[in-house]
C-alpha atoms as a PDB file:
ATOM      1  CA  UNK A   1      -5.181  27.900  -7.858  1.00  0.00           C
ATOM      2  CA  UNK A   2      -6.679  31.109  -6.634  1.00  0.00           C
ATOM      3  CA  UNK A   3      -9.816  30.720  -8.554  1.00  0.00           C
ATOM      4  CA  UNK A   4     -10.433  27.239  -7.652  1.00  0.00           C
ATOM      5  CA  UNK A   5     -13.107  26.124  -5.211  1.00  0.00           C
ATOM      6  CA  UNK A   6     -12.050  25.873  -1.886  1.00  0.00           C
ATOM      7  CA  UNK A   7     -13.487  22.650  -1.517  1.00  0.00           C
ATOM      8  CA  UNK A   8     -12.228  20.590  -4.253  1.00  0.00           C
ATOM      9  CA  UNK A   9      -9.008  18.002  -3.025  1.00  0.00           C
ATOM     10  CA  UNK A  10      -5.798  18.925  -5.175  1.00  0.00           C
ATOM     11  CA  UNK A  11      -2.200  18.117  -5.668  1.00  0.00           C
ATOM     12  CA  UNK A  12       0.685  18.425  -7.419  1.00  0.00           C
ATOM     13  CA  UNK A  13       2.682  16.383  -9.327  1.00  0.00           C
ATOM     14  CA  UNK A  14       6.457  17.639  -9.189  1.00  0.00           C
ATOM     15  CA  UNK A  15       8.895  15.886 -10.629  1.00  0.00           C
ATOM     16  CA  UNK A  16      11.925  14.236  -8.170  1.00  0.00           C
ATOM     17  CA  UNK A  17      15.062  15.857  -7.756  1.00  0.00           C
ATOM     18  CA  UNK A  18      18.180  16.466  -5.471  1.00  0.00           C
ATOM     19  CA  UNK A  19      19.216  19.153  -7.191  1.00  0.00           C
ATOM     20  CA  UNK A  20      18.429  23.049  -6.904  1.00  0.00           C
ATOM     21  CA  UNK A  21      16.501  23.457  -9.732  1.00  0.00           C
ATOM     22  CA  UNK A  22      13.022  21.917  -9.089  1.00  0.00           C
ATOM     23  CA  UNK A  23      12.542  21.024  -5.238  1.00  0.00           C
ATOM     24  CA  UNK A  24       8.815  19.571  -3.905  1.00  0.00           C
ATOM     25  CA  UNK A  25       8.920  21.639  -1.196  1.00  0.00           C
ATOM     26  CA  UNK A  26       8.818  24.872  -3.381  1.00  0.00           C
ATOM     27  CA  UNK A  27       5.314  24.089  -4.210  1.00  0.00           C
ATOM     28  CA  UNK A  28       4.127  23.197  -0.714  1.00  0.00           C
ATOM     29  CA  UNK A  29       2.106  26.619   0.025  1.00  0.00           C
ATOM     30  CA  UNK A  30      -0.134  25.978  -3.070  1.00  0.00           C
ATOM     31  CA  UNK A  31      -0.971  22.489  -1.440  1.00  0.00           C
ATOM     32  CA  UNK A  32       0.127  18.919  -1.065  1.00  0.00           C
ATOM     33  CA  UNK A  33       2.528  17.609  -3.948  1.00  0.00           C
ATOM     34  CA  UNK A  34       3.573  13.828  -4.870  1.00  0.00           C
ATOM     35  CA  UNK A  35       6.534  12.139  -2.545  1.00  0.00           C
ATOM     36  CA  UNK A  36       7.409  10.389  -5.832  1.00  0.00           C
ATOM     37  CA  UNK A  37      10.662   9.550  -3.394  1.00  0.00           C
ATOM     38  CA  UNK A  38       8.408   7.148  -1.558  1.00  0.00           C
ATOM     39  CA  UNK A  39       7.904   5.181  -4.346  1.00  0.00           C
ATOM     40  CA  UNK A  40      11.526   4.830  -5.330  1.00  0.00           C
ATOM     41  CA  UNK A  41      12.332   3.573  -2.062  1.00  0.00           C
ATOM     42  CA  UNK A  42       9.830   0.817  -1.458  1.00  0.00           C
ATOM     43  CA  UNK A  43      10.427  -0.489  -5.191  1.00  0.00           C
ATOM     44  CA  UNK A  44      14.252  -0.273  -3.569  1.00  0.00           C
ATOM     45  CA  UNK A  45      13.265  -2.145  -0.245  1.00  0.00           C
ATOM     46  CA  UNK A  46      10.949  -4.533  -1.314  1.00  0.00           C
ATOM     47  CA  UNK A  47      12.698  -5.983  -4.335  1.00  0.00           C
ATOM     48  CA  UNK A  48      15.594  -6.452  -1.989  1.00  0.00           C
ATOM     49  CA  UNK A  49      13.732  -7.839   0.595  1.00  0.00           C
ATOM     50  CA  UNK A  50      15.004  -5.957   3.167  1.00  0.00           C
ATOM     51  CA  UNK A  51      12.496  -3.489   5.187  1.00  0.00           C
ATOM     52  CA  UNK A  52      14.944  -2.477   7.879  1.00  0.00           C
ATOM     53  CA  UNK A  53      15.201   0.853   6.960  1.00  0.00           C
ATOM     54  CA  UNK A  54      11.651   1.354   5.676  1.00  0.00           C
ATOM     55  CA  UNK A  55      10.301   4.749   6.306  1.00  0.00           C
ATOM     56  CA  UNK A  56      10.151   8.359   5.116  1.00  0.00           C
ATOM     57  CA  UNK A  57      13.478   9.184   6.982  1.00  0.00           C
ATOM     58  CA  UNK A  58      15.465   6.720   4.652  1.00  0.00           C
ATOM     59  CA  UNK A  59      13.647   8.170   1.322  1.00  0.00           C
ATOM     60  CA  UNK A  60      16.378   9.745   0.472  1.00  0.00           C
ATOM     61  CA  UNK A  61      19.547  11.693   0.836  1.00  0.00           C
ATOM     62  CA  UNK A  62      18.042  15.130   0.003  1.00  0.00           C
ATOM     63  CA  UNK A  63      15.459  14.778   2.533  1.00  0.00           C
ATOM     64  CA  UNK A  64      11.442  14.410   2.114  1.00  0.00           C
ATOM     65  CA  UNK A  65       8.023  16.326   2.403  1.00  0.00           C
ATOM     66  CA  UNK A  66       6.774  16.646   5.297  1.00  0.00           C
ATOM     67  CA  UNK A  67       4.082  13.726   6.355  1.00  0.00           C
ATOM     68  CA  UNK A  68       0.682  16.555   5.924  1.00  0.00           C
ATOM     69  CA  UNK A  69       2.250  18.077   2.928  1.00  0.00           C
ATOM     70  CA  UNK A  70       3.193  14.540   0.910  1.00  0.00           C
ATOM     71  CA  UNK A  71       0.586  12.204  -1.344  1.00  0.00           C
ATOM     72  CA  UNK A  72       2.613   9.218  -1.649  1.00  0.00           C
ATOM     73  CA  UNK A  73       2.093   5.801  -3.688  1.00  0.00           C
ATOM     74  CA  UNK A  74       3.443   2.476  -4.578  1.00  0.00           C
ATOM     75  CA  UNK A  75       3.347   3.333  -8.587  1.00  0.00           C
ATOM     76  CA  UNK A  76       0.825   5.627 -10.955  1.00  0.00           C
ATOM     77  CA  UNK A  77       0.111   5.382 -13.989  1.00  0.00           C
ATOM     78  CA  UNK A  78       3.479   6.979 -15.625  1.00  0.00           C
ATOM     79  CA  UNK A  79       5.735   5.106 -12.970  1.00  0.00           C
ATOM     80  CA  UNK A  80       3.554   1.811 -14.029  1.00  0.00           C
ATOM     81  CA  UNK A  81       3.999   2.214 -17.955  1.00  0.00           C
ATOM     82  CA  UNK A  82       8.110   3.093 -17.194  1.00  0.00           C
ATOM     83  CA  UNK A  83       7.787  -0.593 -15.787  1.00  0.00           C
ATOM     84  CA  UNK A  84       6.912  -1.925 -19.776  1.00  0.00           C
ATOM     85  CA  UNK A  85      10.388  -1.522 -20.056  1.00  0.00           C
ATOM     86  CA  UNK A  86      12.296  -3.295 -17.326  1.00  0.00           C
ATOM     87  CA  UNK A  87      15.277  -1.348 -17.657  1.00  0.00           C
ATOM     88  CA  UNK A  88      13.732   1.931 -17.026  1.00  0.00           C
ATOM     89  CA  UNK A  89      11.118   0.432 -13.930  1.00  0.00           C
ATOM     90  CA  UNK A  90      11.445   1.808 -10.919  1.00  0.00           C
ATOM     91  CA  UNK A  91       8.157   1.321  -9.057  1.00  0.00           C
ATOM     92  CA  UNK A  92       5.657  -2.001  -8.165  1.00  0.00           C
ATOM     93  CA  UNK A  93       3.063  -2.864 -10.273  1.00  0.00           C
ATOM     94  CA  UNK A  94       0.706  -5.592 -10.233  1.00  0.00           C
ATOM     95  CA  UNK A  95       2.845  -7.304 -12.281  1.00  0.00           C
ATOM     96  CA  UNK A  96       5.065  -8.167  -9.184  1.00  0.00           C
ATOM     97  CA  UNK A  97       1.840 -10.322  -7.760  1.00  0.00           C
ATOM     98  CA  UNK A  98       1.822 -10.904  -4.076  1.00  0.00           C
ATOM     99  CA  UNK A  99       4.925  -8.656  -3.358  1.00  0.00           C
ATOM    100  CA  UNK A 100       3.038  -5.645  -5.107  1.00  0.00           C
ATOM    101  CA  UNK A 101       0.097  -6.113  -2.616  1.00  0.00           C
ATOM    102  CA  UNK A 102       1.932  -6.719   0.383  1.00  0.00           C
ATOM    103  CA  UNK A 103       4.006  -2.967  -0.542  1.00  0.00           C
ATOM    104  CA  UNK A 104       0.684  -1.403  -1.141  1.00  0.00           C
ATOM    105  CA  UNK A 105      -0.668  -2.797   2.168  1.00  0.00           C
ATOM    106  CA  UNK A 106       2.423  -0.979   4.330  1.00  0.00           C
ATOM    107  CA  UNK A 107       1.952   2.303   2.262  1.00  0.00           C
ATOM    108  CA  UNK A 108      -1.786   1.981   3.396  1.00  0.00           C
ATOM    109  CA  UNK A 109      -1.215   1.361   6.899  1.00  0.00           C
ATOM    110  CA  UNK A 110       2.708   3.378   7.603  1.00  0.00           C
ATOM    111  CA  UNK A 111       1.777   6.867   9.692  1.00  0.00           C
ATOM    112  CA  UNK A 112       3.034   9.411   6.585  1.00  0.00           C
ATOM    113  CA  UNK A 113       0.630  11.214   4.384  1.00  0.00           C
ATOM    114  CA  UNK A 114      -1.644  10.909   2.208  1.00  0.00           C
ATOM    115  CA  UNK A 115      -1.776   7.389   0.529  1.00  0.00           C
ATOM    116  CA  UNK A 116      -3.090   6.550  -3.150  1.00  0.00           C
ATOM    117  CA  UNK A 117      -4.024   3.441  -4.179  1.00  0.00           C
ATOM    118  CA  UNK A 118      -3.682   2.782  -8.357  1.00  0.00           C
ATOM    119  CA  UNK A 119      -6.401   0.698 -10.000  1.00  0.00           C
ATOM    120  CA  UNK A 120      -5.850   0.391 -13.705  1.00  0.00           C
ATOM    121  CA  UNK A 121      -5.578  -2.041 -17.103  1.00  0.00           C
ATOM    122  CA  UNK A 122      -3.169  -4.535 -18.164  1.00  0.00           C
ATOM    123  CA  UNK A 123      -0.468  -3.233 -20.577  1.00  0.00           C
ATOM    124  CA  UNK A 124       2.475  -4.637 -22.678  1.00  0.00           C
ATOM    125  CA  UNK A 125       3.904  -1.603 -23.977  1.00  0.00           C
ATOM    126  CA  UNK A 126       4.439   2.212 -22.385  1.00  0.00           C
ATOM    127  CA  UNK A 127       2.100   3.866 -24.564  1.00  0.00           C
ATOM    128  CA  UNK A 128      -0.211   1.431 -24.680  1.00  0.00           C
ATOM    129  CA  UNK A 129      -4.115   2.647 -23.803  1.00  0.00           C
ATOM    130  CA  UNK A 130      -6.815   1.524 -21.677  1.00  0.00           C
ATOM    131  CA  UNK A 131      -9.522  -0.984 -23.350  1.00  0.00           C
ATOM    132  CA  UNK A 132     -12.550  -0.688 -25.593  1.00  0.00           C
ATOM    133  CA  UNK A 133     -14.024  -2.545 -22.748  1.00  0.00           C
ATOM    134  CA  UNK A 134     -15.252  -0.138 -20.157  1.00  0.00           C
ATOM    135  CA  UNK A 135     -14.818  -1.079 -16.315  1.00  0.00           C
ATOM    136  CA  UNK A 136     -18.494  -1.095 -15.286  1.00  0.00           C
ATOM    137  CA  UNK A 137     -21.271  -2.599 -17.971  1.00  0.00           C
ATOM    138  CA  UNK A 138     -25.103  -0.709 -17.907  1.00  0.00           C
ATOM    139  CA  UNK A 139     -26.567  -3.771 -15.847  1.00  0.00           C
ATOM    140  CA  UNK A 140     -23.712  -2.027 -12.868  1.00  0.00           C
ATOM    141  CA  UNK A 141     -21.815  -5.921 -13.208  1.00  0.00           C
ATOM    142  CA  UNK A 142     -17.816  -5.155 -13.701  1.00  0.00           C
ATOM    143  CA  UNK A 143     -15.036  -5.974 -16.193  1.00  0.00           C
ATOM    144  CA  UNK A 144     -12.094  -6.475 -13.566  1.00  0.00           C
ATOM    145  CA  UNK A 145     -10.099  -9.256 -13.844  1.00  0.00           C
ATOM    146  CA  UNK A 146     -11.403  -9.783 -17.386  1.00  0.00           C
ATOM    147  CA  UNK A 147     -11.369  -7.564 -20.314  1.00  0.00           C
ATOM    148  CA  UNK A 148      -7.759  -6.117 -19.385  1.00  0.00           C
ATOM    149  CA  UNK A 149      -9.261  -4.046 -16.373  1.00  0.00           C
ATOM    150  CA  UNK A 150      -7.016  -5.251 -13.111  1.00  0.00           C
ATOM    151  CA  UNK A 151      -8.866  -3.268 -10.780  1.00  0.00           C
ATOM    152  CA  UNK A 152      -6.266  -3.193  -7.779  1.00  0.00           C
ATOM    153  CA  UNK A 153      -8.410  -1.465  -5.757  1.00  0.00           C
ATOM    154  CA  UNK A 154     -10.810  -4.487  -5.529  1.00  0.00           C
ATOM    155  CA  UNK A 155      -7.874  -7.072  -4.264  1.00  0.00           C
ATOM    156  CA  UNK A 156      -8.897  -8.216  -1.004  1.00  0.00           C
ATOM    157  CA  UNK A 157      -5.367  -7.409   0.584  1.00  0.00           C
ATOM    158  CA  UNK A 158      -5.406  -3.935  -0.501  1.00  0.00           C
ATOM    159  CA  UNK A 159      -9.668  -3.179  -0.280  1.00  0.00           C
ATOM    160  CA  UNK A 160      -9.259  -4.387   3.348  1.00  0.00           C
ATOM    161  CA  UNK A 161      -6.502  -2.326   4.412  1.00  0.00           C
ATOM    162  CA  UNK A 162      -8.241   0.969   3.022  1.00  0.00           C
ATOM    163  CA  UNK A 163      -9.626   1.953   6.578  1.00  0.00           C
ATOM    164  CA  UNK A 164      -9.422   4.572   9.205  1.00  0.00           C
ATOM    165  CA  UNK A 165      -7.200   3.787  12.275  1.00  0.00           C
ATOM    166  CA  UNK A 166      -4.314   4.580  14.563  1.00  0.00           C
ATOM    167  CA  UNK A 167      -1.682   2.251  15.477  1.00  0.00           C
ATOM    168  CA  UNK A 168      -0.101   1.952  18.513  1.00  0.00           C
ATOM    169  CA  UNK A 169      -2.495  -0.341  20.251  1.00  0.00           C
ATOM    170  CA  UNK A 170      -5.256   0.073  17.881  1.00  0.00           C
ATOM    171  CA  UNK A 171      -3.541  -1.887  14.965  1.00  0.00           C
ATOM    172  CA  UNK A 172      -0.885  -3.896  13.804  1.00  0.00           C
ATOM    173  CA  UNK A 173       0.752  -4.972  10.395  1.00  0.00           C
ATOM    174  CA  UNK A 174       3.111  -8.026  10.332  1.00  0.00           C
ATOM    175  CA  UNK A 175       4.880  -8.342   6.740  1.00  0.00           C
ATOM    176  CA  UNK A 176       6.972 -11.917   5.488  1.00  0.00           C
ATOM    177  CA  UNK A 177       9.350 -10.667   2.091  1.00  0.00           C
ATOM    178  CA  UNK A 178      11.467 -13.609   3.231  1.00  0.00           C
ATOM    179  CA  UNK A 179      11.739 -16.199   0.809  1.00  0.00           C
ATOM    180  CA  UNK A 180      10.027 -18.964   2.815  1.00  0.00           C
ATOM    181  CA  UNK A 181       7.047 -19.010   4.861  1.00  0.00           C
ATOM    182  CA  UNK A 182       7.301 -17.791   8.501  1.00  0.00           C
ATOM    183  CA  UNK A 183       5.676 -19.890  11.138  1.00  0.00           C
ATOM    184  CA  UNK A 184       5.745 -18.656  14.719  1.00  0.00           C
ATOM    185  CA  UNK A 185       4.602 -16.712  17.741  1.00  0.00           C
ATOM    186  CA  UNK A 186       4.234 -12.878  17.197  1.00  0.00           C
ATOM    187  CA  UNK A 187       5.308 -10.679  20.133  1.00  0.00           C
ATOM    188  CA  UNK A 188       4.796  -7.262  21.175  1.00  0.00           C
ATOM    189  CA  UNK A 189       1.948  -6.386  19.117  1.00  0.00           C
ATOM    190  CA  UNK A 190       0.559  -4.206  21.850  1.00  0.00           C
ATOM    191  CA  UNK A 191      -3.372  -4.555  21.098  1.00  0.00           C
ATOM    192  CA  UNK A 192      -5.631  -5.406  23.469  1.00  0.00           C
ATOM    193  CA  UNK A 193      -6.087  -9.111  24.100  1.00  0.00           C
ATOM    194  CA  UNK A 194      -9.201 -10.727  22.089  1.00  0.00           C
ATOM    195  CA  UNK A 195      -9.765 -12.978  18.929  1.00  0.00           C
ATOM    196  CA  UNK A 196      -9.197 -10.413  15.550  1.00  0.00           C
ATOM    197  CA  UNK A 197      -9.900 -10.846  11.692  1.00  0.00           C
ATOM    198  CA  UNK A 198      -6.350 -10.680   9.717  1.00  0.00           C
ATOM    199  CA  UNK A 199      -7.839  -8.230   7.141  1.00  0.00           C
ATOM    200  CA  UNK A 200      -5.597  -8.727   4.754  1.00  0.00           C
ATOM    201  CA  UNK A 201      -7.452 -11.479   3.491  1.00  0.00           C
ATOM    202  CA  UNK A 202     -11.336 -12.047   2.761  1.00  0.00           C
ATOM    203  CA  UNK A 203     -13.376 -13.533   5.382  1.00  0.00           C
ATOM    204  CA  UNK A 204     -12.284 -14.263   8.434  1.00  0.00           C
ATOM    205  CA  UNK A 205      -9.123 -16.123   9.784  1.00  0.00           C
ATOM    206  CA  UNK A 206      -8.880 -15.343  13.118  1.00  0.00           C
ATOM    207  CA  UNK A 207      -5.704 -14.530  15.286  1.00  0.00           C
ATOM    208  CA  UNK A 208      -5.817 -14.824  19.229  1.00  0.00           C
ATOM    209  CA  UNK A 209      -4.299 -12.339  21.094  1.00  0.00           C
ATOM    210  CA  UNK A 210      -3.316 -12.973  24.446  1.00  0.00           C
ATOM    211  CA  UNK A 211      -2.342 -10.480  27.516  1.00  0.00           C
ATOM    212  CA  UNK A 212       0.917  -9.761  27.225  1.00  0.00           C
ATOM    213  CA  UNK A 213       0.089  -8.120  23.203  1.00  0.00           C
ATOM    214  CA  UNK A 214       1.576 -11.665  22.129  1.00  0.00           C
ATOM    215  CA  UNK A 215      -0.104 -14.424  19.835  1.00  0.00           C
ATOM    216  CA  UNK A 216      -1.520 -16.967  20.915  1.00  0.00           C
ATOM    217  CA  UNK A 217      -0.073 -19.661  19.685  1.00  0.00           C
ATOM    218  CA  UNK A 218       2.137 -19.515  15.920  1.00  0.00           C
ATOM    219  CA  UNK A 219       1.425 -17.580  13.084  1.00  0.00           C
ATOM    220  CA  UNK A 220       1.578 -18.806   9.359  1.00  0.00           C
ATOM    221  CA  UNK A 221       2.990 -15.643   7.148  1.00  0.00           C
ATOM    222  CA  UNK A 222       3.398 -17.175   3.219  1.00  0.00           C
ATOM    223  CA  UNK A 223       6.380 -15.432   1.552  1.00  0.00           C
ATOM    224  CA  UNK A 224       4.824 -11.676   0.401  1.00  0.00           C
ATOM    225  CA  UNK A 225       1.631 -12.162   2.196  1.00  0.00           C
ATOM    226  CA  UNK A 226       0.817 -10.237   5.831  1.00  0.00           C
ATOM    227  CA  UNK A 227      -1.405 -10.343   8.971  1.00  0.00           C
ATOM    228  CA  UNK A 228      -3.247  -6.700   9.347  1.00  0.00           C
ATOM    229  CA  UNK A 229      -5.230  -6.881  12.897  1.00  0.00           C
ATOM    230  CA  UNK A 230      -6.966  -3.783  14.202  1.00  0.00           C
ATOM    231  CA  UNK A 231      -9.531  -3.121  16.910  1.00  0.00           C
ATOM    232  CA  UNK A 232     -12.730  -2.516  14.912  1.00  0.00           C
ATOM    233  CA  UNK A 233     -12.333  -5.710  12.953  1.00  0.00           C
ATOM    234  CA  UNK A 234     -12.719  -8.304  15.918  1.00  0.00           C
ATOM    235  CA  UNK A 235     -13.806 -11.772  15.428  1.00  0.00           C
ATOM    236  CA  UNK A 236     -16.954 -13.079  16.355  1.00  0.00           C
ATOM    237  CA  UNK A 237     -18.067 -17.064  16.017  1.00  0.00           C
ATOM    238  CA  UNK A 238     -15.361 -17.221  13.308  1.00  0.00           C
ATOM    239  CA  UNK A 239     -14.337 -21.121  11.945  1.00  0.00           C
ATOM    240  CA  UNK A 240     -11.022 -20.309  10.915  1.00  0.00           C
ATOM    241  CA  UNK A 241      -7.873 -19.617  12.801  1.00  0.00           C
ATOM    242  CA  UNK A 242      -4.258 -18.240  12.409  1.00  0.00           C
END
């Protein structure tokens, strides 16, 4: 670590534990290290479908990093192959569809450190490689979707939500994990009245905002799906609306 260029971006990968003999936070002074607790709690919270207590405070019972000293995730790529084998899976992978995207979306847009986002291959089995097929072909035309490449970055509700902003008034993230669809006025959103994109989804479907930081008008929120609004994605001449 003392040799290393000054300028390269590292962290550590420390392995989870309550107990005395390997702690995160004992590796803190060479640089950031993986909140691998994060993960465990929104694969807790989100398979329950309950985000009440959603938040680095309720990670767990032997505390957390720091938000400037934590990396934090949905799943990698060792969490992701524990989840060929249901009974060991602790973490969302795309395999969990719309919920997986919706989990990554709140990692990407909750106020804690430093979020990673996975992008990776299809897989059966835990040891199982990544394809013959390579991501990218020579004529620069991709493999995702096809040739076992899933390519999570590239999903629109998680590519969209990969952006710099504050929140407070300056964004807002509404998640439905109910089981049915929720249809109705959002309140207390606290932007700035105007017409905004919802970029959790490609194109454009717009979403009024009216004085009081309220919706104009109902919302329609499938079950695992969102509305992500922030000030430097407003509308302009869109068709669609909310």
């Amino acid at each position: 670590m003392q040799v290393a260029d000054p300028s390269l971006y590292m962290y550590q990968e420390v392995p989870e534990s309550c107990s005395d003999v390997v702690d995160p936070s004992s590796y803190t002074s060479y640089g950031q290290v993986i909140e691998f607790r994060w993960t465990s709690m929104v694969y807790d919270r989100f398979t329950k479908r309950n985000l009440q207590s959603l938040g680095q405070e309720y990670m767990s019972t032997c505390g957390y990093l720091p938000g400037p000293l934590a990396v934090y995730f949905v799943e990698n790529h060792d969490k992701q192959m524990d989840c060929a084998d249901t009974n060991g899976c602790a973490a969302l992978t795309y395999k969990n569809g719309d919920l997986y995207k919706v989990a990554v979306a709140h990692t990407l847009a909750y106020p804690y450190g430093t979020p990673k986002v996975m992008s990776s291959y299809t897989f059966d089995s835990h040891d199982e490689g990544a394809p013959k097929q390579p991501v990218y072909n020579s004529d620069g035309s991709d493999n995702c979707g096809g040739g076992g490449w899933v390519c999570q970055h590239r999903f629109p509700e998680i590519a969209n939500m990969v952006v710099q902003f504050t929140r407070g008034n300056r964004a807002m993230l509404f998640i439905n994990v109910a089981t049915s669809t929720f249809n109705g006025p959002l309140y207390n959103t606290l932007l700035p009245p105007g017409r905004y994109c919802n970029v959790y989804k490609s194109g454009c479907e717009v979403v009024k905002i009216d004085a009081n930081g309220a919706t104009v008008g109902s919302v329609t929120v499938p079950q695992d799906s969102a509305i992500a609004l922030h000030v430097n994605a407003m509308a302009s001449g869109a068709a669609a609306e909310a």
